[in-house]
C-alpha atoms as a PDB file:
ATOM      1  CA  UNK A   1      57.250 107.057 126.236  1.00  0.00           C
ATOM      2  CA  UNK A   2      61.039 106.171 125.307  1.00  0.00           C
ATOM      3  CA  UNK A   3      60.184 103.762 128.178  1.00  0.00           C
ATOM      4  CA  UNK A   4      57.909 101.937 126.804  1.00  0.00           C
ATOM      5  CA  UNK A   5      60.464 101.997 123.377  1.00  0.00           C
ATOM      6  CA  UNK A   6      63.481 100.488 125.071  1.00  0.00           C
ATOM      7  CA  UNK A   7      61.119  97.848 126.261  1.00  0.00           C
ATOM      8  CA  UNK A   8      59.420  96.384 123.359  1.00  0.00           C
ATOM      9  CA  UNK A   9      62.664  96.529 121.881  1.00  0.00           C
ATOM     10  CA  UNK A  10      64.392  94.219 124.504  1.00  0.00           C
ATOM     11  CA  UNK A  11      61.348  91.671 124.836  1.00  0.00           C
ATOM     12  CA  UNK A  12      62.178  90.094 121.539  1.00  0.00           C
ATOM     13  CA  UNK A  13      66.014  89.788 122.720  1.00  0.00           C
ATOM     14  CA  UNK A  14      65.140  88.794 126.088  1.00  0.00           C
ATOM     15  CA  UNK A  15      62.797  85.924 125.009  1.00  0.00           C
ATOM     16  CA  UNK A  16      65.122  84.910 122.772  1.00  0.00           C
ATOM     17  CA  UNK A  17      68.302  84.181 125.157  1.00  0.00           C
ATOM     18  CA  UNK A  18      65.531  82.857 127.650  1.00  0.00           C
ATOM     19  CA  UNK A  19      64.054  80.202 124.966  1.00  0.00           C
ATOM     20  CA  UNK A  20      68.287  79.844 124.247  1.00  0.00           C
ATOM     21  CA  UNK A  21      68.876  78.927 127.938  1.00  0.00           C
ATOM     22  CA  UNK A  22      65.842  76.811 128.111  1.00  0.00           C
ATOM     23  CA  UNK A  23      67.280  74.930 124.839  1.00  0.00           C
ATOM     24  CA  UNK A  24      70.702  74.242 126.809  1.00  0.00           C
ATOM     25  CA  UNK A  25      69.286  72.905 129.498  1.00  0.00           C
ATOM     26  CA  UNK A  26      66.728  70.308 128.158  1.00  0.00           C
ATOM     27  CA  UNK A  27      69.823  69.431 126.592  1.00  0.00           C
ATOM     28  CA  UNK A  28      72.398  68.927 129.010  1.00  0.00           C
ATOM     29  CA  UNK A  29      69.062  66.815 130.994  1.00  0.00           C
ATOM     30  CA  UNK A  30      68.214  64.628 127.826  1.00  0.00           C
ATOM     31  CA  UNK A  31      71.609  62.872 127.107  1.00  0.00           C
ATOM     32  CA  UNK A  32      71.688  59.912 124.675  1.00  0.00           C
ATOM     33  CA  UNK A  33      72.689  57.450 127.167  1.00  0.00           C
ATOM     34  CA  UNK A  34      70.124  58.880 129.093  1.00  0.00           C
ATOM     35  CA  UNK A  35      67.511  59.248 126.958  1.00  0.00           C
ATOM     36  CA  UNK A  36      68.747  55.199 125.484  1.00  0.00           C
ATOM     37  CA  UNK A  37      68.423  53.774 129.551  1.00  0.00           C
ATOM     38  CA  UNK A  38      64.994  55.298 129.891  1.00  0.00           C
ATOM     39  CA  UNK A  39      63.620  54.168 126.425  1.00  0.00           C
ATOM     40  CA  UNK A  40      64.485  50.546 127.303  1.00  0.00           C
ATOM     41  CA  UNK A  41      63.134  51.011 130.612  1.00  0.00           C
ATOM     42  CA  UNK A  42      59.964  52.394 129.783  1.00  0.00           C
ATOM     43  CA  UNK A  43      59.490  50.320 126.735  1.00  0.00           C
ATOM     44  CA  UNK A  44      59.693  47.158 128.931  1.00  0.00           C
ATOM     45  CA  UNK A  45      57.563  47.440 132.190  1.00  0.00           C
ATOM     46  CA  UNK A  46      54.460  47.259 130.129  1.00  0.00           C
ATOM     47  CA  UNK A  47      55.745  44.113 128.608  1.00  0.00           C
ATOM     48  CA  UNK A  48      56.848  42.585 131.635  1.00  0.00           C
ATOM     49  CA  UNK A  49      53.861  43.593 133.194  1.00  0.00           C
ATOM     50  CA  UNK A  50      51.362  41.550 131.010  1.00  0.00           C
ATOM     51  CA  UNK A  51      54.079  38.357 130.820  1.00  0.00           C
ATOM     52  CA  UNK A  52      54.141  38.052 134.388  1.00  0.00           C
ATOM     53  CA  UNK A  53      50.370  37.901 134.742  1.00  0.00           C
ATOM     54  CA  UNK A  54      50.733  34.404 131.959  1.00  0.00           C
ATOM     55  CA  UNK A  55      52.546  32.556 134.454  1.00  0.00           C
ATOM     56  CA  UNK A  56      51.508  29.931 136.715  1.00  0.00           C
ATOM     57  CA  UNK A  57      55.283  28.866 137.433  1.00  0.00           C
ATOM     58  CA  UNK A  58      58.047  28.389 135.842  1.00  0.00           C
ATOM     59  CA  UNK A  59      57.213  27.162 132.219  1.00  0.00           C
ATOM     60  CA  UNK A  60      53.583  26.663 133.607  1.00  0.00           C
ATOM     61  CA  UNK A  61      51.516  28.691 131.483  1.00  0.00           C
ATOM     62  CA  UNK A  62      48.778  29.716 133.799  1.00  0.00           C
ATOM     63  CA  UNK A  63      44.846  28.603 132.658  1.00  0.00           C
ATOM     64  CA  UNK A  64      43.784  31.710 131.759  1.00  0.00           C
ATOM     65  CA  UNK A  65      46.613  33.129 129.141  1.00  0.00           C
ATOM     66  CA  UNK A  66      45.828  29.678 127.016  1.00  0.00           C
ATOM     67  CA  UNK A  67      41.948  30.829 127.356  1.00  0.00           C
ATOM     68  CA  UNK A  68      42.463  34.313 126.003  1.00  0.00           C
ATOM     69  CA  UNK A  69      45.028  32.886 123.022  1.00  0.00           C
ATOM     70  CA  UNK A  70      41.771  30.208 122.398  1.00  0.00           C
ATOM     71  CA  UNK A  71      38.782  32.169 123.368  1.00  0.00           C
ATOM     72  CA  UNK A  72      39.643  35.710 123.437  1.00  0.00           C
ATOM     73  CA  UNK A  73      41.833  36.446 121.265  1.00  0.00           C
ATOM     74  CA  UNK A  74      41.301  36.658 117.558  1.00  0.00           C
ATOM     75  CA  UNK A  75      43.517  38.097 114.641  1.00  0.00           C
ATOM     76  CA  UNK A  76      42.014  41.187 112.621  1.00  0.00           C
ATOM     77  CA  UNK A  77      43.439  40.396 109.104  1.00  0.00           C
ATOM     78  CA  UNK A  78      40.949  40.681 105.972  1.00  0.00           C
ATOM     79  CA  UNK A  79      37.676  38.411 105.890  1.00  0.00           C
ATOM     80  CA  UNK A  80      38.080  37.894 109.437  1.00  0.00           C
ATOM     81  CA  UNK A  81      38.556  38.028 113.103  1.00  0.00           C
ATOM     82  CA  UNK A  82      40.151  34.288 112.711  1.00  0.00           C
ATOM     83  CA  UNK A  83      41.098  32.243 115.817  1.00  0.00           C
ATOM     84  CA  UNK A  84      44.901  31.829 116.786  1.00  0.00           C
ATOM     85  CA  UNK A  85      46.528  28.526 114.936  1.00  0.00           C
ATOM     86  CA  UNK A  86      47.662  26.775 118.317  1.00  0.00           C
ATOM     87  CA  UNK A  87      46.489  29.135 120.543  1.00  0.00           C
ATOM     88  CA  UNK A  88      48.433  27.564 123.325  1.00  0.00           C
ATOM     89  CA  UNK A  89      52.126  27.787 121.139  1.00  0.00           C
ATOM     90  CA  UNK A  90      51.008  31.251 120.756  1.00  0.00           C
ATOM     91  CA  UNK A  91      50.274  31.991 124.552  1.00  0.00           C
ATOM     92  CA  UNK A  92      53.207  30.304 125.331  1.00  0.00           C
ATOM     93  CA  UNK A  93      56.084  32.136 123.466  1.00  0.00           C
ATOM     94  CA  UNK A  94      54.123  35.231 124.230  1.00  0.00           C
ATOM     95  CA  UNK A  95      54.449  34.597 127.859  1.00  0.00           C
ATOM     96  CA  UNK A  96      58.233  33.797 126.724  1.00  0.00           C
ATOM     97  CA  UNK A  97      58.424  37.321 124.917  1.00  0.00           C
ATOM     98  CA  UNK A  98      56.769  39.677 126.929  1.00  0.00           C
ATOM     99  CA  UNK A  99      59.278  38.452 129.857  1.00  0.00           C
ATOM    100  CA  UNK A 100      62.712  37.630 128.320  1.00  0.00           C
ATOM    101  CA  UNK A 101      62.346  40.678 126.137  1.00  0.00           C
ATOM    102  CA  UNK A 102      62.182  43.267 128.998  1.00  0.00           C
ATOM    103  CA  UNK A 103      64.676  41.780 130.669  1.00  0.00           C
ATOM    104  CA  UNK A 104      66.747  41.742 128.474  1.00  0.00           C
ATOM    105  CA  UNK A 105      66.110  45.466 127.669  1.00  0.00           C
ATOM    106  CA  UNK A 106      66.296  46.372 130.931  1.00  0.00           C
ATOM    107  CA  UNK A 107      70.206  44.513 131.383  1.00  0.00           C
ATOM    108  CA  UNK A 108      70.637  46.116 127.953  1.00  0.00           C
ATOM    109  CA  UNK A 109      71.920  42.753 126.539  1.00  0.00           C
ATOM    110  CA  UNK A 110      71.136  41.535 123.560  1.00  0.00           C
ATOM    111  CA  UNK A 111      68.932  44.816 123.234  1.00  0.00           C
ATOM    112  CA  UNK A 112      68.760  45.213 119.772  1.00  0.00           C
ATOM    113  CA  UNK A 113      67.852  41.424 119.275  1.00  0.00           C
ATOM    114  CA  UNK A 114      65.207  42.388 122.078  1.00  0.00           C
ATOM    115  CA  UNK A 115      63.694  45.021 120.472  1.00  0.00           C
ATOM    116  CA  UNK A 116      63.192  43.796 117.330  1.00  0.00           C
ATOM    117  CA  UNK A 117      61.311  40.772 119.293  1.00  0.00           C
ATOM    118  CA  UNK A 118      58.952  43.449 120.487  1.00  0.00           C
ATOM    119  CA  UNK A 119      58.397  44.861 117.041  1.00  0.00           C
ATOM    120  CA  UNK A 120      57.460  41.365 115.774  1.00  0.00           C
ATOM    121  CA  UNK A 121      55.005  41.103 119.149  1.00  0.00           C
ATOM    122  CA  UNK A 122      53.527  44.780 118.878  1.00  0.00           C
ATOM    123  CA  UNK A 123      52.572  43.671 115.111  1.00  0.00           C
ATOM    124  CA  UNK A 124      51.143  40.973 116.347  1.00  0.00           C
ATOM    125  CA  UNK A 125      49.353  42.629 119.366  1.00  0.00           C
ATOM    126  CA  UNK A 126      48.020  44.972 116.794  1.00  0.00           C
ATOM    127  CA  UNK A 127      46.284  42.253 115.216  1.00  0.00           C
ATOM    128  CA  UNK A 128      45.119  41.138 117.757  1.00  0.00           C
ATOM    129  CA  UNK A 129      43.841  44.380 119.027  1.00  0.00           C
ATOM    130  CA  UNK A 130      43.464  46.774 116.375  1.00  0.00           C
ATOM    131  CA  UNK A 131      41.043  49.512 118.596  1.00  0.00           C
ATOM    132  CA  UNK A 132      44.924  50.038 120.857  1.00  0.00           C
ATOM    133  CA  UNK A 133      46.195  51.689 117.735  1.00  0.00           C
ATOM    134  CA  UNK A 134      47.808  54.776 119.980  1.00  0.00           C
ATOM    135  CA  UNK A 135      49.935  53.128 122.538  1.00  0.00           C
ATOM    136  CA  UNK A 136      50.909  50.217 120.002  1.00  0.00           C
ATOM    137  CA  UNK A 137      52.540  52.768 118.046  1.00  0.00           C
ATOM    138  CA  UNK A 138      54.135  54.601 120.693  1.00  0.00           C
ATOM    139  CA  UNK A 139      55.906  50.928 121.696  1.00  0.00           C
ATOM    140  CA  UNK A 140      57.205  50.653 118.419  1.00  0.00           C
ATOM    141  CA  UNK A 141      57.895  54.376 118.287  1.00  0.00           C
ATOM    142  CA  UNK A 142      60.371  53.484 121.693  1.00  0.00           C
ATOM    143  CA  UNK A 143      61.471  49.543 120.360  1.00  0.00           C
ATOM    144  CA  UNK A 144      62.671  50.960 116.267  1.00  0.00           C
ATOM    145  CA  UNK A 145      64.651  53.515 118.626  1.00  0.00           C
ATOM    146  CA  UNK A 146      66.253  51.531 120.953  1.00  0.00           C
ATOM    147  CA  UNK A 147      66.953  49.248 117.842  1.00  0.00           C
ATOM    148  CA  UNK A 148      68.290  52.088 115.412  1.00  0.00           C
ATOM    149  CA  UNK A 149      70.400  53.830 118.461  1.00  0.00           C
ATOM    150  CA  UNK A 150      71.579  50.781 120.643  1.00  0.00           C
ATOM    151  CA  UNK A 151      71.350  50.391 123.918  1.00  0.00           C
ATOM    152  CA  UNK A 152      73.347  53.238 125.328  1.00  0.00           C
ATOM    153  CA  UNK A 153      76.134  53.396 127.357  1.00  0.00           C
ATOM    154  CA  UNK A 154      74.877  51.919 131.069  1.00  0.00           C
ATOM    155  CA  UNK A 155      74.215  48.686 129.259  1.00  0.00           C
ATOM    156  CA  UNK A 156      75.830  44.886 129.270  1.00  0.00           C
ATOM    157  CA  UNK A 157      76.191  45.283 125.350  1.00  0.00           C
ATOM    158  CA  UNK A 158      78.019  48.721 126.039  1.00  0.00           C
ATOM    159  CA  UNK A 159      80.297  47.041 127.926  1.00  0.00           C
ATOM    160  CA  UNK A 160      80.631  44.148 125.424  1.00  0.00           C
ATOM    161  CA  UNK A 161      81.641  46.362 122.600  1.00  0.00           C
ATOM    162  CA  UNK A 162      78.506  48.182 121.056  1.00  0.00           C
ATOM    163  CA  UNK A 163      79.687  51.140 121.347  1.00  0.00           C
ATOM    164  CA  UNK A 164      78.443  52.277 118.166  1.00  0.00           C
ATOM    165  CA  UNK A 165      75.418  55.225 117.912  1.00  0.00           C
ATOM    166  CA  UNK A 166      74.255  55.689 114.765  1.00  0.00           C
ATOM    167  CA  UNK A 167      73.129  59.401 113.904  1.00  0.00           C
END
């Protein structure tokens, strides 16, 4: 029986320093620059990915991204769906976003000016497409963070000064 005492009595104490040592790991693995780098990453592939699909060349717009901005496309604001003013300005500097942006997140330069261009577009996407509700939110989620924290420090704008990391 006084086995079974000294036992329950070091679980507790046990599962504590193991939950403590679990804790110091995750954070010596998740360090802001890090955590920053993969952010930008993450938050631009599926931007880049779509953009790249708009192009027929360069500056070409490719027939179908104009179709979906005229056809497809509608915005979800009240009394509506309404069709896209200029659906082929629209297509156009979307094809424009959704590739400069993730570039330029990916270089980290001009990253918080990048970011910021993807909150505008995610609004707008949401608009557009109202029933993506969950992973609209969870770009924003990544772009307010890259543009509240910066771009880390394996970045272009690192090396240009922004050093800064606001807590």
């Amino acid at each position: 029986m006084p086995d079974r005492q000294v036992m329950s009595l070091s679980f507790p104490g046990a599962a504590i320093s193991a939950i403590g040592a679990a804790r110091r790991q995750v954070q010596r693995l998740a360090q802001p620059w890090l955590v920053q780098l993969v952010l930008r990453v993450a938050l631009a592939v599926p931007f880049y990915k779509s953009g790249i699909l708009k192009w027929h060349g360069f500056l070409q717009l490719n027939d179908t991204a104009i179709d979906l901005f005229t056809e497809e496309f509608k915005l979800h604001l009240p009394g509506g769906p309404y069709a896209f003013p200029h659906p082929a300005i629209f297509a156009f500097l979307s094809g424009c976003g959704e590739v400069m942006f993730p570039v330029l997140l990916v270089l980290g330069f001009g990253t918080r000016f990048a970011a910021a261009g993807l909150i505008l577009m995610t609004c707008i996407i949401e608009l557009t497409v109202p029933e993506g509700w969950p992973i609209h939110l969870t770009w924003l989620a990544m772009a307010l963070g890259i543009a509240a924290w910066g771009p880390g420090r394996i970045s272009i704008d690192y090396l240009l000064g922004d050093k800064a990391f606001r807590s």
